[in-house]
C-alpha atoms as a PDB file:
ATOM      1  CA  UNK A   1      -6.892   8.001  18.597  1.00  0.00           C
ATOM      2  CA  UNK A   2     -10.475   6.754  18.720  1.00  0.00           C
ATOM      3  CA  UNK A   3     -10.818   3.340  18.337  1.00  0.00           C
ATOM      4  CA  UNK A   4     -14.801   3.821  17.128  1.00  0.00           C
ATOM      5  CA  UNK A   5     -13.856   6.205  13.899  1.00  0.00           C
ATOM      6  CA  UNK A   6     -15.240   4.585  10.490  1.00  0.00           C
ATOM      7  CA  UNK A   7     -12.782   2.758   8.582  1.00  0.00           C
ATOM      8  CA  UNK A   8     -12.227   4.134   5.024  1.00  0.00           C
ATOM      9  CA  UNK A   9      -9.963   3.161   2.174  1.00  0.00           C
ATOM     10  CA  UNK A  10      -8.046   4.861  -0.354  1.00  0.00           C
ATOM     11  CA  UNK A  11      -6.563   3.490  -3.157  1.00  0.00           C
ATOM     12  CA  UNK A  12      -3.562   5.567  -4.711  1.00  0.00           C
ATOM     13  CA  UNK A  13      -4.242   5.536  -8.897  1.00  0.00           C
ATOM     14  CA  UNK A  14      -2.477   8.483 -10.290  1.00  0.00           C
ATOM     15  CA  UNK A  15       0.899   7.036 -11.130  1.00  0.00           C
ATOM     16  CA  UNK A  16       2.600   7.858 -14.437  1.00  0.00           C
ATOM     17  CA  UNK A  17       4.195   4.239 -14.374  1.00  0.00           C
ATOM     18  CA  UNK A  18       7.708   6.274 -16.781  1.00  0.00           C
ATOM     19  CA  UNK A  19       9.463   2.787 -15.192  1.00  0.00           C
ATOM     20  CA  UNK A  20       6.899   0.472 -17.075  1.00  0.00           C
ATOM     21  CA  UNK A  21       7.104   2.318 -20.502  1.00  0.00           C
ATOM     22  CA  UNK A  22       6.488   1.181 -23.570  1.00  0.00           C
ATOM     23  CA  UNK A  23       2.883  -0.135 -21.762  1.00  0.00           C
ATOM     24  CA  UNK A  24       2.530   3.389 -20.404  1.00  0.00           C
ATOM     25  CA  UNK A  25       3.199   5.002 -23.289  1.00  0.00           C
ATOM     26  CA  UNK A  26      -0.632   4.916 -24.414  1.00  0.00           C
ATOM     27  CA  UNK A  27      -1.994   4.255 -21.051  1.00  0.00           C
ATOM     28  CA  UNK A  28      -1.891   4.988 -17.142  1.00  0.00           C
ATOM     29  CA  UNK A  29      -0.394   2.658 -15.028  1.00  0.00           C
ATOM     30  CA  UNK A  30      -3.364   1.661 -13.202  1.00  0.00           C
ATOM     31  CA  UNK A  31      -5.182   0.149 -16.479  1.00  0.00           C
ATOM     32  CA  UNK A  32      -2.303  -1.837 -17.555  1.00  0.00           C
ATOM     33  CA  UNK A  33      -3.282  -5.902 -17.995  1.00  0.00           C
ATOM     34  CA  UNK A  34      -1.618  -7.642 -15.328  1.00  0.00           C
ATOM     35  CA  UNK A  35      -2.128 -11.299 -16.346  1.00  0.00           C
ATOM     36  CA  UNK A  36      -6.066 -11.370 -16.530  1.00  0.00           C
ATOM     37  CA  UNK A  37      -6.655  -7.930 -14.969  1.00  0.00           C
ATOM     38  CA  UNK A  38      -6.254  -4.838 -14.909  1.00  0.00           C
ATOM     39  CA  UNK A  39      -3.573  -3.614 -12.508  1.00  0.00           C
ATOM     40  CA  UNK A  40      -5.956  -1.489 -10.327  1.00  0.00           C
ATOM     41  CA  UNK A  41      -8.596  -4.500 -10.281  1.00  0.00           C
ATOM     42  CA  UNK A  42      -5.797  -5.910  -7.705  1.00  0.00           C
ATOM     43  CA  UNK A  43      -6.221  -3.663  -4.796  1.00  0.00           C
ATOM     44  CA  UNK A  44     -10.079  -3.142  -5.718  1.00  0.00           C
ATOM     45  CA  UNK A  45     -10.816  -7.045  -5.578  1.00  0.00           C
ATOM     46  CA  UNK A  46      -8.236  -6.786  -2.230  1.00  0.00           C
ATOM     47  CA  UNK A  47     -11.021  -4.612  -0.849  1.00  0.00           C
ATOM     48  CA  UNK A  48     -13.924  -6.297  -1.614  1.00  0.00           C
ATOM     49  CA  UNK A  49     -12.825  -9.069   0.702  1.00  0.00           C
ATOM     50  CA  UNK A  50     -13.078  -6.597   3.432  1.00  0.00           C
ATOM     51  CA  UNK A  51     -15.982  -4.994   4.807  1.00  0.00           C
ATOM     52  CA  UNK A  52     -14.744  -1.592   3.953  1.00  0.00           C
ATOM     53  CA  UNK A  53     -17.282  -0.021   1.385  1.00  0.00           C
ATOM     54  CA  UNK A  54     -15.785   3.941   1.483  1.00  0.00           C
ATOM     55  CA  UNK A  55     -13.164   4.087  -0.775  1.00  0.00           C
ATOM     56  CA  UNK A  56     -11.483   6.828  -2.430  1.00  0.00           C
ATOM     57  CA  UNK A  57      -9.399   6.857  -5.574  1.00  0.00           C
ATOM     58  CA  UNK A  58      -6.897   9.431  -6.623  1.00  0.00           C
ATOM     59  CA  UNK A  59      -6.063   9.219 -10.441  1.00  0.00           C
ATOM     60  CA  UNK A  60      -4.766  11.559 -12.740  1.00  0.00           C
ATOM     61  CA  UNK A  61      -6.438  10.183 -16.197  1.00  0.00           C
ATOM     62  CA  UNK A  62      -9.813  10.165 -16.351  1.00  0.00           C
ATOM     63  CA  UNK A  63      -9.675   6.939 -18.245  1.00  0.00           C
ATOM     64  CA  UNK A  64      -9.117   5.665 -14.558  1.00  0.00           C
ATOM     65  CA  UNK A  65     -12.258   6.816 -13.175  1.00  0.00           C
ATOM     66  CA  UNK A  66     -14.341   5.662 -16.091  1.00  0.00           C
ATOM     67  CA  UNK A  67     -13.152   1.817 -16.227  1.00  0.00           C
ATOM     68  CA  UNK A  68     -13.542   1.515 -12.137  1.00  0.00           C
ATOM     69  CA  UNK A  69     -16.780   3.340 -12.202  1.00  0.00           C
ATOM     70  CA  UNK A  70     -18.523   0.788 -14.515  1.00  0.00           C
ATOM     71  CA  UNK A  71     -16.179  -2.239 -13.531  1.00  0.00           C
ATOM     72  CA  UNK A  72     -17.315  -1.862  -9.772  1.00  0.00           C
ATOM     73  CA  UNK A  73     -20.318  -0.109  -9.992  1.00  0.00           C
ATOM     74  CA  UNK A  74     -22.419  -1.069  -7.194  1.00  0.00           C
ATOM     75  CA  UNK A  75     -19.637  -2.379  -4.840  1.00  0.00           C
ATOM     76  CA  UNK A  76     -17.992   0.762  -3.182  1.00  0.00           C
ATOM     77  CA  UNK A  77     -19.174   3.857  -2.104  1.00  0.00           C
ATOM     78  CA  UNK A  78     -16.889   5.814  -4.537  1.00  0.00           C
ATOM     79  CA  UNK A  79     -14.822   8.968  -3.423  1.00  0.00           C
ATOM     80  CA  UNK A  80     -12.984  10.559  -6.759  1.00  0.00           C
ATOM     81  CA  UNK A  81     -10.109  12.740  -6.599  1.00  0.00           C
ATOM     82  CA  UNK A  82      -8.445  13.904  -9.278  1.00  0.00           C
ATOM     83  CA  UNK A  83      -4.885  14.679  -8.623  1.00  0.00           C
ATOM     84  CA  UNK A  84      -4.141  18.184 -10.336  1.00  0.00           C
ATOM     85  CA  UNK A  85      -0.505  18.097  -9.895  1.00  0.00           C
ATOM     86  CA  UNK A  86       2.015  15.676  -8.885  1.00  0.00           C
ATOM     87  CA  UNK A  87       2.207  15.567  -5.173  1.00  0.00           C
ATOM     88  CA  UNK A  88       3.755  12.280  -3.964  1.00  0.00           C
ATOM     89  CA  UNK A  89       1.434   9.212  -2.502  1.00  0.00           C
ATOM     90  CA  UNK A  90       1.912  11.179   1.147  1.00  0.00           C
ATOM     91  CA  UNK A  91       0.767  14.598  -0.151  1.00  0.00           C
ATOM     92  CA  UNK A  92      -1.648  13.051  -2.576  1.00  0.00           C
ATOM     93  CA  UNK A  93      -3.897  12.071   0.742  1.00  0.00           C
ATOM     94  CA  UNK A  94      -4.299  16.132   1.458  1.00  0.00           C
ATOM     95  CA  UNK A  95      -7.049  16.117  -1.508  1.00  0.00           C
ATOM     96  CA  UNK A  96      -9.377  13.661   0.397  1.00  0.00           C
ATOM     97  CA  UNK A  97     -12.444  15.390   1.907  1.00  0.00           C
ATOM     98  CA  UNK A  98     -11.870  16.690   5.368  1.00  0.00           C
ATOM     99  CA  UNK A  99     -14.246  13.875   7.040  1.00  0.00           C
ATOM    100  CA  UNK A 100     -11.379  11.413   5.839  1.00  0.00           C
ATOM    101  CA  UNK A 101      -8.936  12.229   8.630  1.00  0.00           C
ATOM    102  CA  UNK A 102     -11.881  11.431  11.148  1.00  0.00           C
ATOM    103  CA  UNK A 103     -11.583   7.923   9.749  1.00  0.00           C
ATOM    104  CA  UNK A 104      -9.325   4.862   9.977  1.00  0.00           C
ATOM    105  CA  UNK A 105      -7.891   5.343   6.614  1.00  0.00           C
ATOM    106  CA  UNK A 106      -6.448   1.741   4.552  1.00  0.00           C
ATOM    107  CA  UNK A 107      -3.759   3.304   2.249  1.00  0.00           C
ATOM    108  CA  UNK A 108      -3.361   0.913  -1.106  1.00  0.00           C
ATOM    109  CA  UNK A 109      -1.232   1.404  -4.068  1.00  0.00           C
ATOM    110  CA  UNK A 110      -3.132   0.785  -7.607  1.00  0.00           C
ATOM    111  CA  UNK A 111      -0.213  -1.344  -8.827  1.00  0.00           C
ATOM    112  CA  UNK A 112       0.519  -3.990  -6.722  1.00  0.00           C
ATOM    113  CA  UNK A 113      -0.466  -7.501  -6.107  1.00  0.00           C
ATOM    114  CA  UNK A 114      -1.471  -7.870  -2.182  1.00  0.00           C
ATOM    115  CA  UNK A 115      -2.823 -10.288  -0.049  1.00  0.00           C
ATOM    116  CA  UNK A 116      -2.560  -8.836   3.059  1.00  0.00           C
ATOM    117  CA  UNK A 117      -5.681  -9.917   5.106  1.00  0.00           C
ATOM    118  CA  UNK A 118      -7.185  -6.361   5.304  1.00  0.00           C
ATOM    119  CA  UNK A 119      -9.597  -7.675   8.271  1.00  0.00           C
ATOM    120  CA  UNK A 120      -7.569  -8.616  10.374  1.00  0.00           C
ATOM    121  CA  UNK A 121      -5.103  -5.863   9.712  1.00  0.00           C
ATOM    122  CA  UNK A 122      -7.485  -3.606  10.599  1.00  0.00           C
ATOM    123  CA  UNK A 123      -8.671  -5.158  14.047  1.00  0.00           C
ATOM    124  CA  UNK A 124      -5.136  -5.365  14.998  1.00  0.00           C
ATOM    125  CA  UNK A 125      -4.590  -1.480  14.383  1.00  0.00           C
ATOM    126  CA  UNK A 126      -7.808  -1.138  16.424  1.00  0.00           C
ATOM    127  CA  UNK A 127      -6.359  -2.989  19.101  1.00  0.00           C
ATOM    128  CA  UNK A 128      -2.898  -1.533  19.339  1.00  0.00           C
ATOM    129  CA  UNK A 129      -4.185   1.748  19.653  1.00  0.00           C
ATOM    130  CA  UNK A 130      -1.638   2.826  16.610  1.00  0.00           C
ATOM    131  CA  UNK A 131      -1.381   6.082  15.359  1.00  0.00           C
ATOM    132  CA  UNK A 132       0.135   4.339  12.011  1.00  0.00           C
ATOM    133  CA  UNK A 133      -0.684   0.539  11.131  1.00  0.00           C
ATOM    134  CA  UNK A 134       2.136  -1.323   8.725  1.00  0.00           C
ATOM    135  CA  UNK A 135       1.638  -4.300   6.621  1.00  0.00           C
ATOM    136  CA  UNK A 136       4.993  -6.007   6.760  1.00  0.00           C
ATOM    137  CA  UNK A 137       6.546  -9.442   5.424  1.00  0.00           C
ATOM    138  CA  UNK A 138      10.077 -10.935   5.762  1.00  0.00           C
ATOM    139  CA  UNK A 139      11.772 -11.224   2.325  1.00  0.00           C
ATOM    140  CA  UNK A 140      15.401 -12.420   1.766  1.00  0.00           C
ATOM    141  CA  UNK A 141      17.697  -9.578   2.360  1.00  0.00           C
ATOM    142  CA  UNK A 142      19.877 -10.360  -1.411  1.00  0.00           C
ATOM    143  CA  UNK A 143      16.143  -9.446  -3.000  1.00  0.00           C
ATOM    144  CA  UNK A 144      14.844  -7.437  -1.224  1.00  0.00           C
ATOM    145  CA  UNK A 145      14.938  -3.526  -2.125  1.00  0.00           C
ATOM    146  CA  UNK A 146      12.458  -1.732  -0.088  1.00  0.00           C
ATOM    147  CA  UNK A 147      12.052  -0.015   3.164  1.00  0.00           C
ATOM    148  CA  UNK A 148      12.940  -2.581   5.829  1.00  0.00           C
ATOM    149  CA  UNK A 149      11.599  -1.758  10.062  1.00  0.00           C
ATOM    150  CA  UNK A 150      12.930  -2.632  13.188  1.00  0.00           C
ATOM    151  CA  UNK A 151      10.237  -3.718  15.617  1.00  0.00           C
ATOM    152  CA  UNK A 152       9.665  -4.373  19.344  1.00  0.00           C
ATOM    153  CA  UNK A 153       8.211  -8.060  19.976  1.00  0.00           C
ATOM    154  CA  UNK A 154       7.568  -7.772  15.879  1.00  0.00           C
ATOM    155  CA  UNK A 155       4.924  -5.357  16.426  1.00  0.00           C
ATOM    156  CA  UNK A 156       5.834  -1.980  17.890  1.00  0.00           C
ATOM    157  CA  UNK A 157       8.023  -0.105  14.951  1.00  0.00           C
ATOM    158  CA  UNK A 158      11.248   1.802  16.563  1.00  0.00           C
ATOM    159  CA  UNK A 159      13.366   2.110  13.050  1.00  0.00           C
ATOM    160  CA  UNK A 160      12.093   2.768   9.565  1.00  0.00           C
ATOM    161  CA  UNK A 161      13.785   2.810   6.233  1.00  0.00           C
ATOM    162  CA  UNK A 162      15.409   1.844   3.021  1.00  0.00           C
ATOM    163  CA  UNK A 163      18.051  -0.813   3.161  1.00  0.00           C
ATOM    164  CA  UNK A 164      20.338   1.765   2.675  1.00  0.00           C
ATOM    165  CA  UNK A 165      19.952   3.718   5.715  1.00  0.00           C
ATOM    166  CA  UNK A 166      22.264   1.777   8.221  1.00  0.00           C
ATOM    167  CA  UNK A 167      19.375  -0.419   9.250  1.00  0.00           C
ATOM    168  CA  UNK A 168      21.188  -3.731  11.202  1.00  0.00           C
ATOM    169  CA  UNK A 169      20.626  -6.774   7.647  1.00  0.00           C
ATOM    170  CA  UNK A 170      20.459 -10.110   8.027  1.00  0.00           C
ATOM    171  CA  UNK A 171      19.669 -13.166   5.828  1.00  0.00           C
ATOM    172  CA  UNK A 172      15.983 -12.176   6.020  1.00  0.00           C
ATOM    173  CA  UNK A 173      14.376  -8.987   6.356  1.00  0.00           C
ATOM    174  CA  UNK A 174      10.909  -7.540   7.898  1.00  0.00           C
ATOM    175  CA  UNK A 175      10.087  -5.030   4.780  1.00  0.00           C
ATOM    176  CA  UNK A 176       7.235  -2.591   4.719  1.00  0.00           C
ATOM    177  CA  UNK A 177       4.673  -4.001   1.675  1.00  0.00           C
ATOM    178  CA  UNK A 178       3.355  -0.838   1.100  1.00  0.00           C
ATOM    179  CA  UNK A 179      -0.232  -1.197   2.731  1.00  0.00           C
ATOM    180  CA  UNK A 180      -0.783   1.419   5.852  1.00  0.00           C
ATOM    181  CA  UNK A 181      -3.675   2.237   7.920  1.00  0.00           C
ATOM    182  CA  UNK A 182      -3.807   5.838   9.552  1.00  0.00           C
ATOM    183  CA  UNK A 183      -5.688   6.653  12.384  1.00  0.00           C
ATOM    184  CA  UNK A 184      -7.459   9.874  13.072  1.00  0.00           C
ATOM    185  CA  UNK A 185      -5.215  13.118  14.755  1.00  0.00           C
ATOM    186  CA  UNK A 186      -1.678  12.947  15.211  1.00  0.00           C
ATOM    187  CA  UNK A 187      -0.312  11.235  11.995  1.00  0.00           C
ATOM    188  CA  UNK A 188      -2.008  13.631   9.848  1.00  0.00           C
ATOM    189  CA  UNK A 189      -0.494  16.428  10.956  1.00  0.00           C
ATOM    190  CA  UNK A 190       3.255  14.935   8.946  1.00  0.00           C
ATOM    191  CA  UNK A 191       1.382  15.470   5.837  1.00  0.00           C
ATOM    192  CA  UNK A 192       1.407  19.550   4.927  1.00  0.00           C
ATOM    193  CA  UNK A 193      -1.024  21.050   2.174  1.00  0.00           C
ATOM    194  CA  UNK A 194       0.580  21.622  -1.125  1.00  0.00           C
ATOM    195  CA  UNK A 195       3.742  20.054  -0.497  1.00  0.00           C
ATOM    196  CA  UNK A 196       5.068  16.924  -2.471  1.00  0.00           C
ATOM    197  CA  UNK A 197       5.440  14.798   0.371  1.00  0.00           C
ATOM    198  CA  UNK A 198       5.815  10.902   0.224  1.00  0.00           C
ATOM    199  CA  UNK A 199       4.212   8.348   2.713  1.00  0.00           C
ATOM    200  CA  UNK A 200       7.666   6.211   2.074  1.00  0.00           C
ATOM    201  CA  UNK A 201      10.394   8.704   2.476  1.00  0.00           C
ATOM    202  CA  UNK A 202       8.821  11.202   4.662  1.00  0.00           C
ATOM    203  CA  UNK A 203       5.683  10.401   6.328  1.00  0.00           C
ATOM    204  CA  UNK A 204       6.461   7.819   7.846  1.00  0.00           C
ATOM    205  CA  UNK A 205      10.102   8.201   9.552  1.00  0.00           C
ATOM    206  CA  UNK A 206       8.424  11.438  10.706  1.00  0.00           C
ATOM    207  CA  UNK A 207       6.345   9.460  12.728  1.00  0.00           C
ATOM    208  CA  UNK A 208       8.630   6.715  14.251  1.00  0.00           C
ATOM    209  CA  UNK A 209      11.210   9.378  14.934  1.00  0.00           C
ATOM    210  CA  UNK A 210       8.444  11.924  16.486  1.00  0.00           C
ATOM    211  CA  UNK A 211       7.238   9.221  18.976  1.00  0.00           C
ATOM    212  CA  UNK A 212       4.184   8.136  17.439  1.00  0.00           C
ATOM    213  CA  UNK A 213       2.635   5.202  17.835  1.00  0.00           C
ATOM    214  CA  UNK A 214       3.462   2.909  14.854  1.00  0.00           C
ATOM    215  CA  UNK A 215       2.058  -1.085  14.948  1.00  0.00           C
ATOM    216  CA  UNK A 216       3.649  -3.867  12.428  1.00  0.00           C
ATOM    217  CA  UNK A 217       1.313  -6.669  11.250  1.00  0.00           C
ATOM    218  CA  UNK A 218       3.092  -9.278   9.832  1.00  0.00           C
ATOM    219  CA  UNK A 219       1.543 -10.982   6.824  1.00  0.00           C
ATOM    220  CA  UNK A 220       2.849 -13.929   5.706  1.00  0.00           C
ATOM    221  CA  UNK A 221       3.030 -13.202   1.917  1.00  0.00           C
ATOM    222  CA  UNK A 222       4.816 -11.153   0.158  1.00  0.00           C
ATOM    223  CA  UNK A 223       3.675  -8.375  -2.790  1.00  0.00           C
ATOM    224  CA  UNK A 224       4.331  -8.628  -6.363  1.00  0.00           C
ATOM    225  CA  UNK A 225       5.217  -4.964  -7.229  1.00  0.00           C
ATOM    226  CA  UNK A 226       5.164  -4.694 -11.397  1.00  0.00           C
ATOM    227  CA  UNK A 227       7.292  -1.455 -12.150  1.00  0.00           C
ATOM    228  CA  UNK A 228       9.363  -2.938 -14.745  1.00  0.00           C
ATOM    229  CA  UNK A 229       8.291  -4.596 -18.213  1.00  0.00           C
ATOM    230  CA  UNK A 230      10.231  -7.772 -17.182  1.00  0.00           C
ATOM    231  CA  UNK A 231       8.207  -7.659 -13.634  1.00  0.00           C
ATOM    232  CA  UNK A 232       4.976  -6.857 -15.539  1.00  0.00           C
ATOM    233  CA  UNK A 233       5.575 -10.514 -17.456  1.00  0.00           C
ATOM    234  CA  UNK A 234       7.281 -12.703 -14.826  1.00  0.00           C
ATOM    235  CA  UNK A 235       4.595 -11.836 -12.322  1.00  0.00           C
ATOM    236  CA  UNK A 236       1.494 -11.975 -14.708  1.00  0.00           C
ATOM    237  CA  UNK A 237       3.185 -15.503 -15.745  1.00  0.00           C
ATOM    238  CA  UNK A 238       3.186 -16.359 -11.878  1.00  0.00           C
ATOM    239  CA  UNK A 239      -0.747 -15.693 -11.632  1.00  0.00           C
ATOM    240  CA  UNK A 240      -1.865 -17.149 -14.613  1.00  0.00           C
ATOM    241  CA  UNK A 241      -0.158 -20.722 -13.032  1.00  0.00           C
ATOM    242  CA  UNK A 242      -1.293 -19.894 -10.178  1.00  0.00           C
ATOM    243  CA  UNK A 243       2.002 -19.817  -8.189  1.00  0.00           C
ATOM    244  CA  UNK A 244       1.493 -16.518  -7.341  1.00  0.00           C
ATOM    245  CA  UNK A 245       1.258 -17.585  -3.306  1.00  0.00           C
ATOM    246  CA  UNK A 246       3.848 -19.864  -2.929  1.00  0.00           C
ATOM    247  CA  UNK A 247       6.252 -18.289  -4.732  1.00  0.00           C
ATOM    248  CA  UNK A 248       5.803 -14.930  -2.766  1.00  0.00           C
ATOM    249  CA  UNK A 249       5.273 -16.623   0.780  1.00  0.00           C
ATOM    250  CA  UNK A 250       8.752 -15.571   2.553  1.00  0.00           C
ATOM    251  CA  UNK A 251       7.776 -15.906   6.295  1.00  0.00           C
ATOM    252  CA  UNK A 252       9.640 -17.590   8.466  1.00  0.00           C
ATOM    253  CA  UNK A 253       7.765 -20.829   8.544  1.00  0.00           C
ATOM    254  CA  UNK A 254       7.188 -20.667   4.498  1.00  0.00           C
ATOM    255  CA  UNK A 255      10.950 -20.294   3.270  1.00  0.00           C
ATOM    256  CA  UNK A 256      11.742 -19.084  -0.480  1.00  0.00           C
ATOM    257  CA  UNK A 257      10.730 -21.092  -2.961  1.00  0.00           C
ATOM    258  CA  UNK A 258      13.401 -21.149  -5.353  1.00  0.00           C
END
């Protein structure tokens, strides 16, 4: 992989949200109020922090595309594409123009709360030379109910899944929050055209089990993922008191706070 490639962004808005109805049931997912904002405002503002300034979005609703276009005008260098047809958060990535696999590519979902450092998670992709880059906390394993990864001296990935797939637990897991970087080449070859693939489920085994090069950065916080109603309201409770941080900071020198 090339170590010089641009860095570009895409942020992943064309989720029905069926899980969060009745808020859904009059609008998409990624313009649902989450405390003071609006849940895509989340990963836009995580952005901004950065110095990344390409950034696609993939929505389905063109209510989407309208509210970020005159929220952020000015900020990003907008890519838009609209997803036609439901093809999972891996196979929704084939729609990006063709100059986006030439890039270092930040993968964000539109409805989470993050605060991975995207800076630094960048530079340490760039240094390991990865092929795939994963953001990744350590959670309590009685909570936690994502994909959890094994790693070499916490940084080299050698096993990847859910909790589920006979993956050694132990009080505390090292869980995958759901913010990737891809390099140019090899990775994007696990994602086919016109195939409903998911980054989650397939992608991404695919490429620890094929070999590839796959880093861990370990953040220190943990992500507020709303895809419930009773999420939607505990969490947007939690940022309006601003206890968002603390309350999400599982590492291993910032135990639960209960």
């Amino acid at each position: 992989m090339s170590t010089h490639a641009p860095v570009a962004a895409v942020v992943l808005a064309g989720g029905h949200g069926s899980r969060l109805a009745p808020w859904t049931d009059h609008l998409p997912k990624p313009l649902v109020p989450a405390a003071n904002r609006l849940a895509v405002s989340y990963s836009l503002e995580l952005l901004a922090r950065s110095d990344i300034r390409d950034v696609a979005v993939v929505y389905v609703d063109p209510r989407v595309r309208s509210w970020v276009e005159r929220a952020w005008a000015g900020e990003f260098d907008f890519v838009w594409v609209l997803e036609r047809e439901r093809k999972g958060t891996g196979g929704a990535l084939t729609d990006l123009p063709r100059d986006f696999r030439d890039k270092h590519v930040v993968v964000l979902a539109a409805d989470m709360v993050n605060t991975v450092n995207l800076e630094e998670l960048v530079a340490a992709h760039l240094e390991s030379r990865a092929d795939v880059s994963l953001a990744c906390a350590w959670a309590p394993a009685e909570i936690w109910e994502g994909d959890i990864v094994e790693a070499d001296n916490g940084r080299h990935v050698t096993r990847y899944g859910p909790m589920t797939a006979g993956l050694p637990v132990s009080e505390q897991v090292l869980g995958s929050v759901g913010v990737q970087v891809l390099a140019p080449g090899r990775v994007w070859s696990l994602i086919p055209d016109d195939t409903f693939t998911h980054l989650s489920d397939d992608v991404l085994p695919a490429a620890v089990a094929g070999g590839l090069a796959v880093g861990c950065f370990v953040t220190p916080q943990f992500p507020w993922d709303f895809g419930y109603p009773a999420e939607l309201h505990e969490g947007a409770s939690l940022l309006l008191a601003d206890e968002f941080a603390p309350l999400f900071a599982f590492g291993p020198s910032a135990p639960f706070v209960d």
